[in-house]
Protein backbone atom coordinates (compact mmCIF):
# COMPACT_ATOMS: atom_id res chain seq x y z
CA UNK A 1 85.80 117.48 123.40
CA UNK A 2 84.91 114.72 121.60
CA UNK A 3 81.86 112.30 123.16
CA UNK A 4 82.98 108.95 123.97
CA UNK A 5 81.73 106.16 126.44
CA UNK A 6 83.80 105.70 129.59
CA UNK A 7 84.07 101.83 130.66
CA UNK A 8 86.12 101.30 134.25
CA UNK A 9 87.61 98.02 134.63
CA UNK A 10 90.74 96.19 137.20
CA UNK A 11 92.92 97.42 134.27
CA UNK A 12 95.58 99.77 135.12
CA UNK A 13 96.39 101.78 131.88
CA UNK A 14 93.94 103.83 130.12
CA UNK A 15 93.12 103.11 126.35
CA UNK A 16 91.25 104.47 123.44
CA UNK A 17 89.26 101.97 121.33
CA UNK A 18 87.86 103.25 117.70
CA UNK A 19 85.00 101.29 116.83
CA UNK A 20 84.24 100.18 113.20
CA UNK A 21 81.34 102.88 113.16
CA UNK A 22 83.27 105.74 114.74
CA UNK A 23 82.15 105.60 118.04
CA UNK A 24 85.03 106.29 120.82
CA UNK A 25 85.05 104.29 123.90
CA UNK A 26 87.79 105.00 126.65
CA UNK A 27 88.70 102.20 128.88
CA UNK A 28 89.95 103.27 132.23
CA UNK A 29 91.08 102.29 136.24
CA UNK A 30 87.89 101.84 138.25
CA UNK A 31 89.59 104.85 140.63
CA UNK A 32 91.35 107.10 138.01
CA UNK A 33 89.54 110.91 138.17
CA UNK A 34 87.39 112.12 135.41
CA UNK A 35 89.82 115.01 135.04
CA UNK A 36 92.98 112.50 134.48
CA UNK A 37 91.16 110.68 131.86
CA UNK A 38 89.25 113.81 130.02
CA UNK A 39 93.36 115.55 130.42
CA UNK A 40 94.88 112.06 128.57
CA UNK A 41 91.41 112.30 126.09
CA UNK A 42 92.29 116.42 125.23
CA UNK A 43 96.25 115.46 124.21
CA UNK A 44 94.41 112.22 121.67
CA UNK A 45 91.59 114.47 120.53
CA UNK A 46 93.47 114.89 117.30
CA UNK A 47 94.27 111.30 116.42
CA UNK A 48 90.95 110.39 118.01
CA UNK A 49 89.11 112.76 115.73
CA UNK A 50 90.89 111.44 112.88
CA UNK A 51 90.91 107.87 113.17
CA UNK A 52 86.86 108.01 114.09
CA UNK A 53 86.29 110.17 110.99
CA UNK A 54 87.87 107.34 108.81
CA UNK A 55 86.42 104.48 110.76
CA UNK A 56 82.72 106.20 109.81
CA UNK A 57 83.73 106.85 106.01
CA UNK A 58 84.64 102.51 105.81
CA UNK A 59 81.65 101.94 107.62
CA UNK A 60 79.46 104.21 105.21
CA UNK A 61 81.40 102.83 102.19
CA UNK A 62 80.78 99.39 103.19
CA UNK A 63 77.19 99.54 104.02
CA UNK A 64 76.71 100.83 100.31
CA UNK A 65 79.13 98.26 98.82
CA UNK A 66 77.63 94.77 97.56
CA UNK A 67 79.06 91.95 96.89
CA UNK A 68 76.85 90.38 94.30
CA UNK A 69 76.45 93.63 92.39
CA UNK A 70 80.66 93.73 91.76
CA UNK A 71 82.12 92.86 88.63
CA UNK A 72 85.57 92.71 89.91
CA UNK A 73 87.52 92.22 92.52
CA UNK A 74 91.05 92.88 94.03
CA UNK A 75 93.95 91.00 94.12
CA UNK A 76 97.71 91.89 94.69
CA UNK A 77 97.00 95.04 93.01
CA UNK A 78 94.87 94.12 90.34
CA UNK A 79 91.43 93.55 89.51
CA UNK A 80 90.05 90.10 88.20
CA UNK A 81 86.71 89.74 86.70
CA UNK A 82 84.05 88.00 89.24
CA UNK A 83 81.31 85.22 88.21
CA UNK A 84 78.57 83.81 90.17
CA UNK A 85 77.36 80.72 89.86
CA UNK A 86 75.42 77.84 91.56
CA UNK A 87 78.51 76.54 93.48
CA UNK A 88 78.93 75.70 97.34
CA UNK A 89 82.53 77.09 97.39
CA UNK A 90 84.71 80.30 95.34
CA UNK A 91 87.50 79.57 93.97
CA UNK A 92 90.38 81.71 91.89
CA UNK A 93 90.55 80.43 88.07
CA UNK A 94 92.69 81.82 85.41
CA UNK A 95 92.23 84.94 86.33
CA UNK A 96 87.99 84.58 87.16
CA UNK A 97 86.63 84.80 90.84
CA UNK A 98 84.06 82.24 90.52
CA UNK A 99 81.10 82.99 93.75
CA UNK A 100 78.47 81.65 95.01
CA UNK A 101 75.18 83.51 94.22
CA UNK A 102 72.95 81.74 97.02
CA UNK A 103 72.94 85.55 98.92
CA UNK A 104 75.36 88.17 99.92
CA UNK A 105 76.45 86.46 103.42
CA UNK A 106 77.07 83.41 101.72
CA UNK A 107 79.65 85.14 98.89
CA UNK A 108 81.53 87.11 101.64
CA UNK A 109 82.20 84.16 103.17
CA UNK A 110 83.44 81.90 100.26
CA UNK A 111 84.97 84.89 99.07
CA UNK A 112 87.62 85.05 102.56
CA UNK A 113 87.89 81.34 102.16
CA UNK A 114 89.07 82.16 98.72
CA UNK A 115 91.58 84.73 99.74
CA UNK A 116 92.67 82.75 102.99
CA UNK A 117 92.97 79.97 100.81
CA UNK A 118 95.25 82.24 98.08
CA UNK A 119 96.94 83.69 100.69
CA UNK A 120 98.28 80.34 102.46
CA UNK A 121 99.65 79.19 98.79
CA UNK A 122 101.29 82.67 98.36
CA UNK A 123 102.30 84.39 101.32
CA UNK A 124 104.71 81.91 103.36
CA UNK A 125 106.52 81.23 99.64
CA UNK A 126 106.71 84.60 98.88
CA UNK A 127 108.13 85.04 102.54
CA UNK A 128 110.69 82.77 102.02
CA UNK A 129 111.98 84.12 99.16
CA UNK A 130 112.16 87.35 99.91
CA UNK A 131 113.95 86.17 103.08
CA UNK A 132 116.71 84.32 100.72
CA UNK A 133 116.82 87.80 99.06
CA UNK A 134 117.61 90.13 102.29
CA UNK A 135 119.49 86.56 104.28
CA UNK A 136 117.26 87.28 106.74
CA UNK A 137 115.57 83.77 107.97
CA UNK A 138 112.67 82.94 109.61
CA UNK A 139 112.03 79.92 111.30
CA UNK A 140 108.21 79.53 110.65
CA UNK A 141 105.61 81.79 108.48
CA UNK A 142 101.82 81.12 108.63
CA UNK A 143 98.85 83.10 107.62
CA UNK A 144 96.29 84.51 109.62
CA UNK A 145 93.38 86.95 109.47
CA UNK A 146 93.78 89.94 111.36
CA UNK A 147 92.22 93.22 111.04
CA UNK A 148 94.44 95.32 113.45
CA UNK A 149 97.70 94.44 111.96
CA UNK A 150 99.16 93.41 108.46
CA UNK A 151 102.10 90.80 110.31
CA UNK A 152 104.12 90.14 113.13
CA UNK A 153 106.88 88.36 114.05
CA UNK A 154 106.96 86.67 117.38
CA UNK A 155 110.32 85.22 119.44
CA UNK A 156 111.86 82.55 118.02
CA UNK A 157 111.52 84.82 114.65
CA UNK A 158 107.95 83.10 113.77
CA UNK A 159 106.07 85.36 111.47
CA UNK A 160 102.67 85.46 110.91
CA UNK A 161 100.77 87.53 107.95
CA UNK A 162 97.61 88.45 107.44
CA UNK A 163 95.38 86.94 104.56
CA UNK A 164 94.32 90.50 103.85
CA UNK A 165 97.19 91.66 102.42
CA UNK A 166 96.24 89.81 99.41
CA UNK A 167 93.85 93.03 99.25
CA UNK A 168 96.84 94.93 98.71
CA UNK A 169 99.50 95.69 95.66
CA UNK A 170 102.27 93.28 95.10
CA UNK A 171 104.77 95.62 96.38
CA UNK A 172 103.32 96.83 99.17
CA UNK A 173 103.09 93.13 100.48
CA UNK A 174 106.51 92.73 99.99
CA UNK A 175 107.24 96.36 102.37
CA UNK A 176 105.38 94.18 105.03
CA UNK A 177 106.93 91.08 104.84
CA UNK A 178 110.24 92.74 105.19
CA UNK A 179 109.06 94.50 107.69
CA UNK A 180 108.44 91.35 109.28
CA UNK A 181 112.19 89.90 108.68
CA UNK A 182 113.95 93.02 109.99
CA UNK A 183 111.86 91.99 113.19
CA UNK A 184 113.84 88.47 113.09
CA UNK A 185 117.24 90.82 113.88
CA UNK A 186 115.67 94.00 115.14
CA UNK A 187 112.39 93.24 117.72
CA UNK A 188 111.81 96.78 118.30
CA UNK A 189 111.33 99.95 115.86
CA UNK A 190 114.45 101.80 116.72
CA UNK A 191 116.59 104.06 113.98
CA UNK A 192 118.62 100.55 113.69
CA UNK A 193 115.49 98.93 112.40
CA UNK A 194 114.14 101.32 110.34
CA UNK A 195 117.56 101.80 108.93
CA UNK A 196 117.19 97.75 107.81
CA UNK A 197 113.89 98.12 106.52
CA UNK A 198 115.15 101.02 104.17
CA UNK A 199 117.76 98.83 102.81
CA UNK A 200 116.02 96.15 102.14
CA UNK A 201 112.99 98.18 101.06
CA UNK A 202 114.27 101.25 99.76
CA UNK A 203 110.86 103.94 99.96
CA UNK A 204 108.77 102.21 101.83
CA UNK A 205 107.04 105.14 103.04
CA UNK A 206 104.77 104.66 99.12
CA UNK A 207 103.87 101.08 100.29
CA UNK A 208 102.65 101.95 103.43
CA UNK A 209 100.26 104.49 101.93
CA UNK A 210 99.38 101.64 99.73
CA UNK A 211 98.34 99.75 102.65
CA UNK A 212 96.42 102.72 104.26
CA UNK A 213 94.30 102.86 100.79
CA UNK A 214 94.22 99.66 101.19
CA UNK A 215 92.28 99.63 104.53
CA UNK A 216 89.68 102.06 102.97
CA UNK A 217 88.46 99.17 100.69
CA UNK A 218 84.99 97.93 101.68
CA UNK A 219 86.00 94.04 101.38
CA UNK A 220 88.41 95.12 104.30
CA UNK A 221 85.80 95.28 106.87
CA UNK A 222 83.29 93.45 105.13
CA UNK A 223 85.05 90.10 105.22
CA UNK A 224 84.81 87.95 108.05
């Protein structure tokens, strides 16, 4: 079975939790039995092997990958030459990632002010016009920075999208905002959603690949 650090807590569901590095750490009921959580463990073991195997190959990529040292960088599914220069802030201009070169730290973080800063001119536009598209609309779209999930749409149909996705190829941005919309009608992932979501985005099964490579790319993790 695969090793993993037990932590017992007031909760009353167990969970599994992949670290970025791999590790596997089970969160439990202070009273549940060992053999109840080792049974629940045994039926995971395949996703949990899985998911920690590519948590360990992001985490290796990304502790090889350096910023200062790239000559291009991502964006909607393209690359765009990268400068660095004595400057306090990045910024995107026609077509050039301009950096700060005062030290790796310093460039990650201009670099997801940059994108956050992309993404809040892009995304909610983009939103709404796709929205116009499908007559589908939202009442509010904002940006955010998750990690653990592309978008979501909350009650009141309020969607919120990550600036990450800017990391990602055109199209498969467009899979998740619609995604996102067919929430606004749908707020579960029944057949009746997922029927929506191929009408609107007819193979969207390619676009969520995309987004899985997407995940894989060092700037992923490495951004705060």
């Amino acid at each position: 079975m695969t090793s993993y650090q037990l932590i017992r807590s007031s909760r009353k569901t167990l969970a599994i939790e992949i670290t970025k590095t791999g590790e596997v750490i089970v969160r439990a009921p202070r009273r549940m039995p060992l053999s109840v959580i080792e049974d629940f463990l045994q039926k995971k073991q395949g996703w949990v092997e899985e998911k920690s195997r590519l948590a360990r190959l992001r985490w290796g990529a990304g502790e090889a990958f350096f910023l200062l040292k790239q000559e291009s960088l991502p964006l909607l599914g393209r690359e765009y030459p990268v400068r660095f220069e004595q400057r306090m802030k990045a910024s995107f201009e026609q077509g050039v990632f301009y950096l700060p070169d005062s030290g790796e730290e310093a460039a990650k973080k201009a670099l997801a002010d940059c994108y956050r800063s992309l993404a809040k001119a892009y995304l909610p536009d983009r939103a709404f016009s796709l929205a116009r598209q499908v007559d589908i609309p939202p009442a509010q779209v904002t940006v955010g920075g998750a990690k653990s999930r592309w978008g979501s749409c909350a009650e009141g149909k309020r969607i919120r999208l990550s600036w990450r996705l800017l990391l990602a190829p055109e199209e498969a941005v467009c899979y998740v905002i619609i995604h996102e919309l067919c929430h606004c009608r749908e707020m579960n992932h029944s057949k009746r959603f997922w029927s929506l979501v191929e009408e609107f985005c007819p193979g969207y099964q390619t676009a969520k690949e995309l987004l899985l490579k997407t995940q894989r790319h060092p700037l992923f993790e490495l951004l705060p």
